[in-house]
C-alpha atoms as a PDB file:
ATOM      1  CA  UNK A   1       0.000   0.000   0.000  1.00  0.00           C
ATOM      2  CA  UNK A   2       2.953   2.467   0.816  1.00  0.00           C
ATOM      3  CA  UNK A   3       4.399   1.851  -2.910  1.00  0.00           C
ATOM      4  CA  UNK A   4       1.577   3.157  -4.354  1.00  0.00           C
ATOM      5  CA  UNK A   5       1.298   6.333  -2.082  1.00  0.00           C
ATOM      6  CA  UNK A   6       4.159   7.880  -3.700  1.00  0.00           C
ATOM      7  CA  UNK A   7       3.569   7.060  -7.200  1.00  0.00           C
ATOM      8  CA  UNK A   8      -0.030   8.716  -6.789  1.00  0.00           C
ATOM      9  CA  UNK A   9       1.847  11.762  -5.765  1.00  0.00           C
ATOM     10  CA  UNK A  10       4.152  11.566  -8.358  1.00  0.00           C
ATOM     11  CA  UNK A  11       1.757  10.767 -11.154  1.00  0.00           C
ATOM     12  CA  UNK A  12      -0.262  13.858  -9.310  1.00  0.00           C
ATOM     13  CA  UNK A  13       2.310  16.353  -9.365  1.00  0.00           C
ATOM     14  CA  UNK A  14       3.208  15.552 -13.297  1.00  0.00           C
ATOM     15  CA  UNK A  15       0.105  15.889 -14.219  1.00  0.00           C
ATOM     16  CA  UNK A  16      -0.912  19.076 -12.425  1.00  0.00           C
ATOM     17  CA  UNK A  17       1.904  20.913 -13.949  1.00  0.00           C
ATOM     18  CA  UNK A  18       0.821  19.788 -17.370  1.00  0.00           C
ATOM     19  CA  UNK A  19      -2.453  21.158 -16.582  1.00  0.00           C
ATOM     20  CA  UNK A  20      -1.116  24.446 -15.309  1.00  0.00           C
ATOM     21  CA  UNK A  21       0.795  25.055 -18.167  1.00  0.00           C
ATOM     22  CA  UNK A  22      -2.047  24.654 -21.096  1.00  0.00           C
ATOM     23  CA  UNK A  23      -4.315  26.914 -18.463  1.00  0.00           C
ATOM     24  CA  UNK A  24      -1.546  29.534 -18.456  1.00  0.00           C
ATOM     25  CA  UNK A  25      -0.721  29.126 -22.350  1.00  0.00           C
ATOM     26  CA  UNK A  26      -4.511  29.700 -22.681  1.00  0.00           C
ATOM     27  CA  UNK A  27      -4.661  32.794 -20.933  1.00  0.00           C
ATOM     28  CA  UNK A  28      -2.004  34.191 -22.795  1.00  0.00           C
ATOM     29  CA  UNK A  29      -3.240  32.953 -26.025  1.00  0.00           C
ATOM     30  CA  UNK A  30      -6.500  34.940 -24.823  1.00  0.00           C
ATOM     31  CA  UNK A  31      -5.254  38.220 -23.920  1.00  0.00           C
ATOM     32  CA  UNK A  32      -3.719  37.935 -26.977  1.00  0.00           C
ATOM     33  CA  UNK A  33      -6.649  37.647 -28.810  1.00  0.00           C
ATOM     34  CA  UNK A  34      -8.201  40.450 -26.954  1.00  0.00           C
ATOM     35  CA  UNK A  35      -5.573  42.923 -28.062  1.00  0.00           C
ATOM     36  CA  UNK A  36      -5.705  41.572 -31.622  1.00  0.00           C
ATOM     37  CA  UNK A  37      -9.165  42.825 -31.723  1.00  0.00           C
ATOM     38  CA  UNK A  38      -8.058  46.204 -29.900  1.00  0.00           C
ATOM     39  CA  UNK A  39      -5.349  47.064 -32.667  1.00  0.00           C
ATOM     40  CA  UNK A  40      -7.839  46.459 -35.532  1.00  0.00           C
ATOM     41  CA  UNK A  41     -10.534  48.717 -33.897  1.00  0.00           C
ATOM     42  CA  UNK A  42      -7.732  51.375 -32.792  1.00  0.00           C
ATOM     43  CA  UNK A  43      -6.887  51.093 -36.701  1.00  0.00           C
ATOM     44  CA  UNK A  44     -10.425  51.407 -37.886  1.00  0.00           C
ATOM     45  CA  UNK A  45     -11.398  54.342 -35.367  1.00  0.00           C
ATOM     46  CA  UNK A  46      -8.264  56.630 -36.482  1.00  0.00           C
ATOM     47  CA  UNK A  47      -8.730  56.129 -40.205  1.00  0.00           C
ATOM     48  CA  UNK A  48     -12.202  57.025 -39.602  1.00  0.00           C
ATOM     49  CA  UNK A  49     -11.123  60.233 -37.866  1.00  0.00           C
ATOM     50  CA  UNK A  50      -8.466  61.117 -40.324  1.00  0.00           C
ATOM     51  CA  UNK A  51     -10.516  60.755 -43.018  1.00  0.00           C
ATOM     52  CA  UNK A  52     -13.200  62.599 -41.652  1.00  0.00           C
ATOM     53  CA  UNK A  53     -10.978  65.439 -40.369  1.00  0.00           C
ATOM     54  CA  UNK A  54      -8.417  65.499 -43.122  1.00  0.00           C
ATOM     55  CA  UNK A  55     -11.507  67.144 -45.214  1.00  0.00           C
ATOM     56  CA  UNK A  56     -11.808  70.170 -42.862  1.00  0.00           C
ATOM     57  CA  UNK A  57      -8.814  72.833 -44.519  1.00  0.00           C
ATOM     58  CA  UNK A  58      -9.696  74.433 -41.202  1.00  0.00           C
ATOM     59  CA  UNK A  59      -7.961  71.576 -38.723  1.00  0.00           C
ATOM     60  CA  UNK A  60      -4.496  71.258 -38.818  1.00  0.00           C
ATOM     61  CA  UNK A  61      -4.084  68.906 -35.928  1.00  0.00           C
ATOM     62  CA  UNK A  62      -5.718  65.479 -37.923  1.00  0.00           C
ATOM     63  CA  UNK A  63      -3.112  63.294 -37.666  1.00  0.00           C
ATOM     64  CA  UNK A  64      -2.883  64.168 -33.964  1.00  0.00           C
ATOM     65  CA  UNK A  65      -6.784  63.978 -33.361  1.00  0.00           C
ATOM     66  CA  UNK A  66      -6.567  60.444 -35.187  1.00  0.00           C
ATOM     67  CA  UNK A  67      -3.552  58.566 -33.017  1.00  0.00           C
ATOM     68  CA  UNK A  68      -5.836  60.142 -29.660  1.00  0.00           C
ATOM     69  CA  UNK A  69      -8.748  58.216 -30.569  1.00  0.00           C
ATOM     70  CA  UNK A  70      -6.618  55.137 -31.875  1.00  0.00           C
ATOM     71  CA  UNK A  71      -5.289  55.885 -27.912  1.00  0.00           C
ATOM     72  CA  UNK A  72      -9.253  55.873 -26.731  1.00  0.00           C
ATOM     73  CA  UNK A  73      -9.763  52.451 -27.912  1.00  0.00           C
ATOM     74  CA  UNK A  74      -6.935  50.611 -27.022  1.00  0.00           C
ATOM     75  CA  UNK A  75      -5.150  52.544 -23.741  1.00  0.00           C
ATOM     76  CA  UNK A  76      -1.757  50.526 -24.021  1.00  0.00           C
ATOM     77  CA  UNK A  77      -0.801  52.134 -27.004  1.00  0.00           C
ATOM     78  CA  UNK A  78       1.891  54.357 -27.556  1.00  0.00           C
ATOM     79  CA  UNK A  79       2.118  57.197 -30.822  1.00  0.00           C
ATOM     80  CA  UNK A  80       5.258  55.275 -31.587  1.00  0.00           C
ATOM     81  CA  UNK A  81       2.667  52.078 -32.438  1.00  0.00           C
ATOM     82  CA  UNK A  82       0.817  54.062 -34.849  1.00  0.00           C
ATOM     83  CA  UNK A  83       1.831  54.730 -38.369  1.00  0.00           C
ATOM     84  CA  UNK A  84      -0.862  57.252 -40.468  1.00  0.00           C
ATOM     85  CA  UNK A  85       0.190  57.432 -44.246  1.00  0.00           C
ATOM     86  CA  UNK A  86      -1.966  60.059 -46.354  1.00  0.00           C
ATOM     87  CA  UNK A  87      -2.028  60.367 -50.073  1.00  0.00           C
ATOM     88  CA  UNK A  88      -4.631  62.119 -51.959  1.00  0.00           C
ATOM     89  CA  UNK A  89      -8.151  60.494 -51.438  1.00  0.00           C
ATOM     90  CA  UNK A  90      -6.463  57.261 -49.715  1.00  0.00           C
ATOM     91  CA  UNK A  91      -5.786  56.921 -45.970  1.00  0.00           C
ATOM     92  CA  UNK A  92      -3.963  54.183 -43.949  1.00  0.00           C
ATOM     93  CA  UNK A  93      -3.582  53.328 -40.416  1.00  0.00           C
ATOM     94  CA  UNK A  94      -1.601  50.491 -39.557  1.00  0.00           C
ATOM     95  CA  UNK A  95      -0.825  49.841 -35.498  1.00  0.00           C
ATOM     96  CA  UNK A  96       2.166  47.412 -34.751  1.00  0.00           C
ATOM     97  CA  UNK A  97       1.902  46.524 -31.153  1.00  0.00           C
ATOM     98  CA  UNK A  98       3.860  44.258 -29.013  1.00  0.00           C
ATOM     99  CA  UNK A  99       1.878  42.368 -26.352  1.00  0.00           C
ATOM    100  CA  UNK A 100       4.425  41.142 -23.811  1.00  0.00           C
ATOM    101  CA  UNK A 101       4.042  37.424 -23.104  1.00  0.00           C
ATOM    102  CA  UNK A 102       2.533  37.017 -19.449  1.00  0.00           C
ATOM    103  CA  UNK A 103       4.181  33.541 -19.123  1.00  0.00           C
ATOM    104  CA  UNK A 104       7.267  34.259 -20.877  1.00  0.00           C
ATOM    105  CA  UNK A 105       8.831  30.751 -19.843  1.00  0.00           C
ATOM    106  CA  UNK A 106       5.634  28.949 -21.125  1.00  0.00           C
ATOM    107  CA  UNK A 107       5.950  31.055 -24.740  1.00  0.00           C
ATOM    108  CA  UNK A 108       9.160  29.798 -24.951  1.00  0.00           C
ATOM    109  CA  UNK A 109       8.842  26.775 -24.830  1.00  0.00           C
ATOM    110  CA  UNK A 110       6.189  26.371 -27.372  1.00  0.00           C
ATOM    111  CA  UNK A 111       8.648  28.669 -29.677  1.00  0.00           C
ATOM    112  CA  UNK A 112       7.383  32.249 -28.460  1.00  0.00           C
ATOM    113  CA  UNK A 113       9.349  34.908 -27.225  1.00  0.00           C
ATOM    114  CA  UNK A 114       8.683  37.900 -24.948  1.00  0.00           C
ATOM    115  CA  UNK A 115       6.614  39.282 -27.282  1.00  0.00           C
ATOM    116  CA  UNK A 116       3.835  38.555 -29.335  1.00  0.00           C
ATOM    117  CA  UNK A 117       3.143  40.876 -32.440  1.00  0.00           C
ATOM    118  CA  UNK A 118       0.026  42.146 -33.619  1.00  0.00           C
ATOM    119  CA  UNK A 119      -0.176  44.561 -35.918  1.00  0.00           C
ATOM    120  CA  UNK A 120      -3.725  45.610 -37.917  1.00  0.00           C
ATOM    121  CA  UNK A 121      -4.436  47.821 -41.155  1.00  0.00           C
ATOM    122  CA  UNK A 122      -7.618  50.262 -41.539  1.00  0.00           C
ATOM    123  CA  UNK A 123      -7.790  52.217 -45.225  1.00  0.00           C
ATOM    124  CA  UNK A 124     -10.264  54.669 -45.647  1.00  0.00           C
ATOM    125  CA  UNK A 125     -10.670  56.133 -49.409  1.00  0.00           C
ATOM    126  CA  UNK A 126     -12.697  58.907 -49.771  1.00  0.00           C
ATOM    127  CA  UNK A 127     -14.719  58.365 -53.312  1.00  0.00           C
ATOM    128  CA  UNK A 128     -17.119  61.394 -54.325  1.00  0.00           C
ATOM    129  CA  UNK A 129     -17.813  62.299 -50.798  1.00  0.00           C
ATOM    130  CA  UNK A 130     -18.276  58.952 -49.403  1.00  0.00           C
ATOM    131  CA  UNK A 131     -15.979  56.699 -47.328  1.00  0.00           C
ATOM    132  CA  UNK A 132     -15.168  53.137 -48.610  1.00  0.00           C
ATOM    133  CA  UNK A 133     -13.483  51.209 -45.375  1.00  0.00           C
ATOM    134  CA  UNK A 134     -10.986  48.494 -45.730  1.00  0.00           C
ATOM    135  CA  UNK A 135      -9.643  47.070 -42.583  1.00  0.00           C
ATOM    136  CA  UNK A 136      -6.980  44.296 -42.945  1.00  0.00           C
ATOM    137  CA  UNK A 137      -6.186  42.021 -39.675  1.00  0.00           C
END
């Protein structure tokens, strides 16, 4: 009866550890996920305001209104994470963010790093007075 005692415990403890591991790999994978969403709506929401502003001669301060409500959406951004390129009638957002592993030692080992990136696209082209949205994940 004592034999089997200790390879319960042993048997317990391997498992357990297995099990902790795919519950913290799926919390990171979900956080992930969350922000992946974020940075396509932070996209969306500052090509919207671009191209809406960009058509006022009167405001000057577009590009900065745009990366504030990119900000809005998703708070862990940075102005460094957004990149606004206007030509003509064609507008493009693109925000590159890093989301920092939680479990750093767990992404490693299933070939992460610290950092997972997620970058989105949003193009807004303004065609006789209306807005035709693009948004790339």
């Amino acid at each position: 009866m004592n034999d089997q005692r200790g390879t319960v415990l042993l048997e317990f403890v391997v498992s357990s550890m297995l099990i902790i591991a795919v519950l913290l790999c799926t919390v990171n994978l979900g956080m992930a996920v969350r922000d992946k969403v974020l940075t396509a709506a932070a996209a969306r929401e500052a090509a919207r305001t671009m191209a809406i502003l960009s058509g006022d001669p009167d405001r000057t301060d577009s590009e900065y209104e745009a990366r504030q409500q990119a900000k809005q959406v998703f708070k862990a951004l940075k102005d460094e994470d957004i990149t606004i390129r206007s030509q003509g009638n064609r507008i493009e957002v693109i925000v590159a963010y890093k989301e920092p592993a939680v479990f750093p030692a767990i992404a490693r080992m299933i070939g992460g790093g610290e950092w997972i990136p997620l970058t989105s696209k949003a193009v807004y082209m303004k065609n006789e007075g209306t807005f035709i949205a693009e948004t790339a994940y």
